[in-house]
C-alpha atoms as a PDB file:
ATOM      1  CA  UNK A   1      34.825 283.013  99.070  1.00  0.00           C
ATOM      2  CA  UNK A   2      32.349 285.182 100.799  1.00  0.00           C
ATOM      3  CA  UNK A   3      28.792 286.330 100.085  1.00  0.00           C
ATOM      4  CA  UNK A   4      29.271 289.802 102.267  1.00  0.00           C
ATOM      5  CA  UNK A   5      26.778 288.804 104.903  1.00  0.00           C
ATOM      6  CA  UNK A   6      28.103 289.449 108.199  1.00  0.00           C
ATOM      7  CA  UNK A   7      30.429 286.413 109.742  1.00  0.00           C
ATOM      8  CA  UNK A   8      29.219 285.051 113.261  1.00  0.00           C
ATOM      9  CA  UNK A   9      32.419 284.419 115.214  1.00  0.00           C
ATOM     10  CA  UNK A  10      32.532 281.941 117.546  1.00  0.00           C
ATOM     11  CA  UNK A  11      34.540 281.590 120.361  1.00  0.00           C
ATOM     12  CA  UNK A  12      36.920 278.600 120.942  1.00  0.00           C
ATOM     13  CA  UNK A  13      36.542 275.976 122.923  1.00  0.00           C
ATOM     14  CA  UNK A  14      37.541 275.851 126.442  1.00  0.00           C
ATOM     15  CA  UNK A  15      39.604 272.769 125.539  1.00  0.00           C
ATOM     16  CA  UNK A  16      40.846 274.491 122.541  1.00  0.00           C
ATOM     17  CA  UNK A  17      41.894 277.757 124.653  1.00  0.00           C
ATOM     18  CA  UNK A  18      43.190 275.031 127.444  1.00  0.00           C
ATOM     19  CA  UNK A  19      45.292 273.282 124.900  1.00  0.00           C
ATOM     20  CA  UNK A  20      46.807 276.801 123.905  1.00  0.00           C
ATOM     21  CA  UNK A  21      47.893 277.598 127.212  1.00  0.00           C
ATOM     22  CA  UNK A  22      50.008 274.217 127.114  1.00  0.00           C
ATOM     23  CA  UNK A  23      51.243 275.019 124.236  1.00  0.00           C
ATOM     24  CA  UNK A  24      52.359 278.976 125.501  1.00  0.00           C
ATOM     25  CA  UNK A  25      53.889 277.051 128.341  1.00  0.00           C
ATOM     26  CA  UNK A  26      56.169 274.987 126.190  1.00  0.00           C
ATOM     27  CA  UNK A  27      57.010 278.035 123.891  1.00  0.00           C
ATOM     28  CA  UNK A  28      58.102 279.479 127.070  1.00  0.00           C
ATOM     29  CA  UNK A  29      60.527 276.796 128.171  1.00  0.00           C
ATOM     30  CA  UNK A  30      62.401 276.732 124.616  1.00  0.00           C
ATOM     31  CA  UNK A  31      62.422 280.633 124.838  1.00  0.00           C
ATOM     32  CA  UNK A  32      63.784 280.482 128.380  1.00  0.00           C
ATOM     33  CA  UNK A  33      66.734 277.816 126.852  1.00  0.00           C
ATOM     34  CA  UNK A  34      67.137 280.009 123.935  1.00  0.00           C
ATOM     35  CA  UNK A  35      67.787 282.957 125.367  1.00  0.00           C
ATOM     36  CA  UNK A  36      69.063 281.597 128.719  1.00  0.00           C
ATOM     37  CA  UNK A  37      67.204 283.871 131.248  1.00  0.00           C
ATOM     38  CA  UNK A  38      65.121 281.676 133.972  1.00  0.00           C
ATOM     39  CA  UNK A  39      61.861 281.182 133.226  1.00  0.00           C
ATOM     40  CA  UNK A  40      60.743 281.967 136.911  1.00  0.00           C
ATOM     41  CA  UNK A  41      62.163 285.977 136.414  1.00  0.00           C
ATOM     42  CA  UNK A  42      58.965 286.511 135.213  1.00  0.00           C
ATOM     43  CA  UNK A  43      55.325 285.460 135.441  1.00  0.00           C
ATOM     44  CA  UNK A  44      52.571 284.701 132.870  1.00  0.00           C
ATOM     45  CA  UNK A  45      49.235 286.229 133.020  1.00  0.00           C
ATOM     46  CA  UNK A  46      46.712 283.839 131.703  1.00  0.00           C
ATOM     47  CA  UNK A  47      43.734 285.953 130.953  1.00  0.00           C
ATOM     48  CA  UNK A  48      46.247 287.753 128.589  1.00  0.00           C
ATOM     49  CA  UNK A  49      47.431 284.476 126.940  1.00  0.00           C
ATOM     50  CA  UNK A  50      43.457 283.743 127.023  1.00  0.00           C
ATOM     51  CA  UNK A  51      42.876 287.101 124.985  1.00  0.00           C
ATOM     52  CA  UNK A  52      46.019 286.491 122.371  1.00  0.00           C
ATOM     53  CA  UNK A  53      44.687 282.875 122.220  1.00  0.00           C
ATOM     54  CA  UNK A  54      41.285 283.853 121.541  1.00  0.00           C
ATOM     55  CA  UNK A  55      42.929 286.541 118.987  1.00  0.00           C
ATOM     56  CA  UNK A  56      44.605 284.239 117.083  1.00  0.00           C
ATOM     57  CA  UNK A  57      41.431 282.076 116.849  1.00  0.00           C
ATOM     58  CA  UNK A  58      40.066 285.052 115.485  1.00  0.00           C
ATOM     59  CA  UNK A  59      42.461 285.715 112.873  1.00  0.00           C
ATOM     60  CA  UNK A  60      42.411 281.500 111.500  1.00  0.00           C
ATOM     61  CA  UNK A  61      38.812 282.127 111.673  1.00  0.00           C
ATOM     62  CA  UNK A  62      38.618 285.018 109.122  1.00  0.00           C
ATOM     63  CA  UNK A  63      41.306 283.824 106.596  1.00  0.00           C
ATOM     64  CA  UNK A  64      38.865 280.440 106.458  1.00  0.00           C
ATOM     65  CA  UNK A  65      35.302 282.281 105.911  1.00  0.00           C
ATOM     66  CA  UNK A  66      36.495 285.107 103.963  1.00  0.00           C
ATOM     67  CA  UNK A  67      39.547 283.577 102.159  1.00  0.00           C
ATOM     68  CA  UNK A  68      38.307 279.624 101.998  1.00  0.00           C
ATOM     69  CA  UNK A  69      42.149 278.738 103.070  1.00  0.00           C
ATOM     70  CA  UNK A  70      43.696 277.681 106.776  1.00  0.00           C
ATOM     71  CA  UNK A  71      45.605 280.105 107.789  1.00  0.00           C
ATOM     72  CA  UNK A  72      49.444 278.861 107.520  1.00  0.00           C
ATOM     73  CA  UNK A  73      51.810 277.840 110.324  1.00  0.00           C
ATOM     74  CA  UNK A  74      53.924 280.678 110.056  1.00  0.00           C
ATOM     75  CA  UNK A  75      51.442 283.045 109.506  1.00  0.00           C
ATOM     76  CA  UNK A  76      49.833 282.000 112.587  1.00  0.00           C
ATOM     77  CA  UNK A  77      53.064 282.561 114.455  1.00  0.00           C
ATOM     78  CA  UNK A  78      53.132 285.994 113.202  1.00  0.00           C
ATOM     79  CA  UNK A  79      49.579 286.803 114.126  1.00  0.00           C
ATOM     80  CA  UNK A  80      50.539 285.573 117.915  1.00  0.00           C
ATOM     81  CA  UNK A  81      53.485 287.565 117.902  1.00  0.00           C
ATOM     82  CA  UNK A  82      51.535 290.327 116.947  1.00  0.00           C
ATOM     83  CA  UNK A  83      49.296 290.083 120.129  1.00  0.00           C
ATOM     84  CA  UNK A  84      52.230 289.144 122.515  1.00  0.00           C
ATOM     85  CA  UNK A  85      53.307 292.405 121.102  1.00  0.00           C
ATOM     86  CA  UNK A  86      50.067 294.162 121.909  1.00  0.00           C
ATOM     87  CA  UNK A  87      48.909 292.085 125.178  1.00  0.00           C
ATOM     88  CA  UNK A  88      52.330 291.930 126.937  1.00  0.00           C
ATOM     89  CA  UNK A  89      51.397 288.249 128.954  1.00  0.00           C
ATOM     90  CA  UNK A  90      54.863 287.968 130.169  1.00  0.00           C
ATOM     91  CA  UNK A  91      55.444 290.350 133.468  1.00  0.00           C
ATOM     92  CA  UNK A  92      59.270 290.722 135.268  1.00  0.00           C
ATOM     93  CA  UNK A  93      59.004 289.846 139.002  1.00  0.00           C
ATOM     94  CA  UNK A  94      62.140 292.146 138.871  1.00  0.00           C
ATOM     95  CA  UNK A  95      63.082 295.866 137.510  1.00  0.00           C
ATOM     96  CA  UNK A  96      66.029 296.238 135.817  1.00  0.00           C
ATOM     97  CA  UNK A  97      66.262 294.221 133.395  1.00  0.00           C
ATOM     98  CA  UNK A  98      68.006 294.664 129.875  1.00  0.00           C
ATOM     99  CA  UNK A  99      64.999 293.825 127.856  1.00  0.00           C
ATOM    100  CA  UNK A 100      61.524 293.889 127.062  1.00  0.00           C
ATOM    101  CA  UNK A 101      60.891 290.088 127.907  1.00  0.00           C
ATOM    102  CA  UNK A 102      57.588 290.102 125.639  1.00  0.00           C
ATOM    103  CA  UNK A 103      59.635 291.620 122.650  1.00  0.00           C
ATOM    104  CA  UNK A 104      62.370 288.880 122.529  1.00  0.00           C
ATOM    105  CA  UNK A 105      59.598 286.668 123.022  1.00  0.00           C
ATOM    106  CA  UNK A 106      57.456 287.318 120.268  1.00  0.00           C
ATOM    107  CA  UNK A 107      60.469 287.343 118.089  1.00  0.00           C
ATOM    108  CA  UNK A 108      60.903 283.797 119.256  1.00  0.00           C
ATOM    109  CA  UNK A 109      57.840 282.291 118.626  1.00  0.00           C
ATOM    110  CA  UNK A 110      58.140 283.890 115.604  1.00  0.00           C
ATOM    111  CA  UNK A 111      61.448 282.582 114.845  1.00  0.00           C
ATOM    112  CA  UNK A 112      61.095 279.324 115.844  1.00  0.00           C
ATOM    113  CA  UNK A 113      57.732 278.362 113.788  1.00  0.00           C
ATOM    114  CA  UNK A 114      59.785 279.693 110.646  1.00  0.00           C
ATOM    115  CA  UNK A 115      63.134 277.692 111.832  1.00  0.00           C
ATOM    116  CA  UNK A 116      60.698 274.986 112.182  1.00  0.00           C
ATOM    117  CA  UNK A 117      59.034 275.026 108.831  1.00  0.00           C
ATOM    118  CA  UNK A 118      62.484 275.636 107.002  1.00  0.00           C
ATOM    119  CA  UNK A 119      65.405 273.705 108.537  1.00  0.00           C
ATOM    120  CA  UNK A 120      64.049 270.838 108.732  1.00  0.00           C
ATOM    121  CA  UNK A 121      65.015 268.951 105.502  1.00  0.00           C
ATOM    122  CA  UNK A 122      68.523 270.216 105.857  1.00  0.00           C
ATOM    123  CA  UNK A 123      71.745 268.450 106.859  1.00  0.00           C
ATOM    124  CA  UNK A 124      72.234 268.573 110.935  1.00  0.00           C
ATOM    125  CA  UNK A 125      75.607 269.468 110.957  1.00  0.00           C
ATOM    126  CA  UNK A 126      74.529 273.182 109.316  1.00  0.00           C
ATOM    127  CA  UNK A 127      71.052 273.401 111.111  1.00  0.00           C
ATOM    128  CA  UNK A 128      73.381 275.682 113.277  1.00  0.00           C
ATOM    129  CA  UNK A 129      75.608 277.655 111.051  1.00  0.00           C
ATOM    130  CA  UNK A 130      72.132 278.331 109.490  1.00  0.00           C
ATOM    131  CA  UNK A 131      70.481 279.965 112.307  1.00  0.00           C
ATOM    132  CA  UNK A 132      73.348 281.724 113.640  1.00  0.00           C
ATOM    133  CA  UNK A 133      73.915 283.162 110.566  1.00  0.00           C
ATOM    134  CA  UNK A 134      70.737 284.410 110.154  1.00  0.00           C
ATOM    135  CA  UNK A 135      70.435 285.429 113.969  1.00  0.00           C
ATOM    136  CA  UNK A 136      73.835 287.316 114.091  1.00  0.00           C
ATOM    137  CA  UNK A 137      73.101 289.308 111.072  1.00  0.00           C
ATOM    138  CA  UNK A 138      68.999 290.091 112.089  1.00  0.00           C
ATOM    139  CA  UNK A 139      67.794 289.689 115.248  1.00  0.00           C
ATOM    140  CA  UNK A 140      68.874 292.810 116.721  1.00  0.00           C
ATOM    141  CA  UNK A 141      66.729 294.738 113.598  1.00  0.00           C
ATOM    142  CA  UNK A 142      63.921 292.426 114.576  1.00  0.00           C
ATOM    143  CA  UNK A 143      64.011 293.547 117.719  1.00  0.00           C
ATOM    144  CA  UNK A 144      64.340 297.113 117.487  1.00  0.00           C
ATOM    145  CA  UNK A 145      61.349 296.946 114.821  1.00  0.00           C
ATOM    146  CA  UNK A 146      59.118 295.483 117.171  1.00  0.00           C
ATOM    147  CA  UNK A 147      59.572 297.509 120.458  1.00  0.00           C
ATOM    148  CA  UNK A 148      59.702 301.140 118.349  1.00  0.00           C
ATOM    149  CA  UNK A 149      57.267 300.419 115.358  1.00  0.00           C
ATOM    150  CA  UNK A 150      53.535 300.082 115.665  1.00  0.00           C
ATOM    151  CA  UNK A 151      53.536 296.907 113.642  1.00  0.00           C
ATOM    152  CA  UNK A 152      50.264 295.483 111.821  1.00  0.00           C
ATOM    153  CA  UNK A 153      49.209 291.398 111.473  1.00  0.00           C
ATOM    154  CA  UNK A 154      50.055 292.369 107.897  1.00  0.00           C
ATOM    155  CA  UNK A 155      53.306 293.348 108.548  1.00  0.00           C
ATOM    156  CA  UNK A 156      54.188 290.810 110.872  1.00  0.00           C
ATOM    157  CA  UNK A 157      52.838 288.425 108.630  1.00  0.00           C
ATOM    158  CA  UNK A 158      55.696 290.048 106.289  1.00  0.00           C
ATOM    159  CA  UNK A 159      58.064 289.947 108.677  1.00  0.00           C
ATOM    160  CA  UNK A 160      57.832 286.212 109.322  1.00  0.00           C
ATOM    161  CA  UNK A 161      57.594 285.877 104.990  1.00  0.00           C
ATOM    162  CA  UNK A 162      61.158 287.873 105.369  1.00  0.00           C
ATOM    163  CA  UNK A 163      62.673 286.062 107.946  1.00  0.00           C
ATOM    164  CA  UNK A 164      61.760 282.848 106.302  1.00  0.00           C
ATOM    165  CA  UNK A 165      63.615 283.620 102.655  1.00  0.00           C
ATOM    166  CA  UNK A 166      66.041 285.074 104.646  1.00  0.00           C
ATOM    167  CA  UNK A 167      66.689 281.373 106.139  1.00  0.00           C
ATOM    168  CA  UNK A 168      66.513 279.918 102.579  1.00  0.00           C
ATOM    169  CA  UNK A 169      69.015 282.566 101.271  1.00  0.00           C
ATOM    170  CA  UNK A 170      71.351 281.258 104.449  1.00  0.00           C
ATOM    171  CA  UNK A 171      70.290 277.159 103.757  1.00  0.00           C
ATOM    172  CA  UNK A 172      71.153 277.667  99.932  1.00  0.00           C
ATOM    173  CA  UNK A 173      74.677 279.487 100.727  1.00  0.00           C
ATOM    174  CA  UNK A 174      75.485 276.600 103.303  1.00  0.00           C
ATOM    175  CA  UNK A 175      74.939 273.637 100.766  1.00  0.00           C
END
């Protein structure tokens, strides 16, 4: 726990930061497959995945000193969602389109580290049924929430908590 005297923060690593970026990258090709837009409609501004990188750092940072635990994988996702949210990294080369690009994005990497974390121990041939269950029935509400609600790292911390025993309501029903 913590003794109250004021936490030096330091900054991650270049290689760290570096590593993050690769990382954005691939989120960025699943989300591309997932929601089957091209991935060259838009393009990524890297001092703004820098700053949610360097956010999220933050956040892992602060649960450690002032909570002694690692900030969990889904937790983490939520907390980067949150600053895709607030940052907006992704920007359309073209008007006109349907959607708010950084929305349905933070939804996915929020989505996807809870998928991740939940489905895997279950039985391939209802990994699907699973998620599209839980997809047809939410995501819209998701998305909604995040582009008209000022949303805290609390909440989406909840959020990701929600959409997670919403996936274990969904895995149970299936088996």
């Amino acid at each position: 726990m913590c003794d109250n005297r004021k936490m030096r923060y330091a900054l991650p690593t270049q290689e760290y930061i570096y590593n993050e970026r690769n990382l954005f990258q691939q989120m960025l090709g699943g989300f591309a497959t997932f929601e089957q837009v091209n991935v060259n409609d838009f393009s990524v501004d890297r001092e703004l995945v820098d700053e949610v990188t360097k956010r999220v750092h933050q956040r892992i940072e602060y649960y450690s000193y002032f909570h002694g635990v690692n900030l969990e994988q889904t937790r983490q996702a939520a907390t980067k969602a949150y600053w895709i949210l607030r940052y907006r990294p992704l920007k359309p080369k073209l008007w006109g389109k349907q959607y708010d690009v950084n929305i349905h994005f933070a939804f996915y990497v929020l989505f996807a580290a809870v998928i991740g974390k939940s489905i895997k121990d279950i039985p391939k041939n209802i990994q699907k049924s699973v998620i599209n269950a839980v997809l047809s029935k939410q995501k819209d509400i998701y998305l909604r929430s995040f582009s008209e609600y000022d949303i805290s790292k609390e909440a989406m911390m909840l959020v990701a908590e929600s959409v997670k025993s919403l996936l274990e309501a969904e895995i149970i029903k299936h088996t």
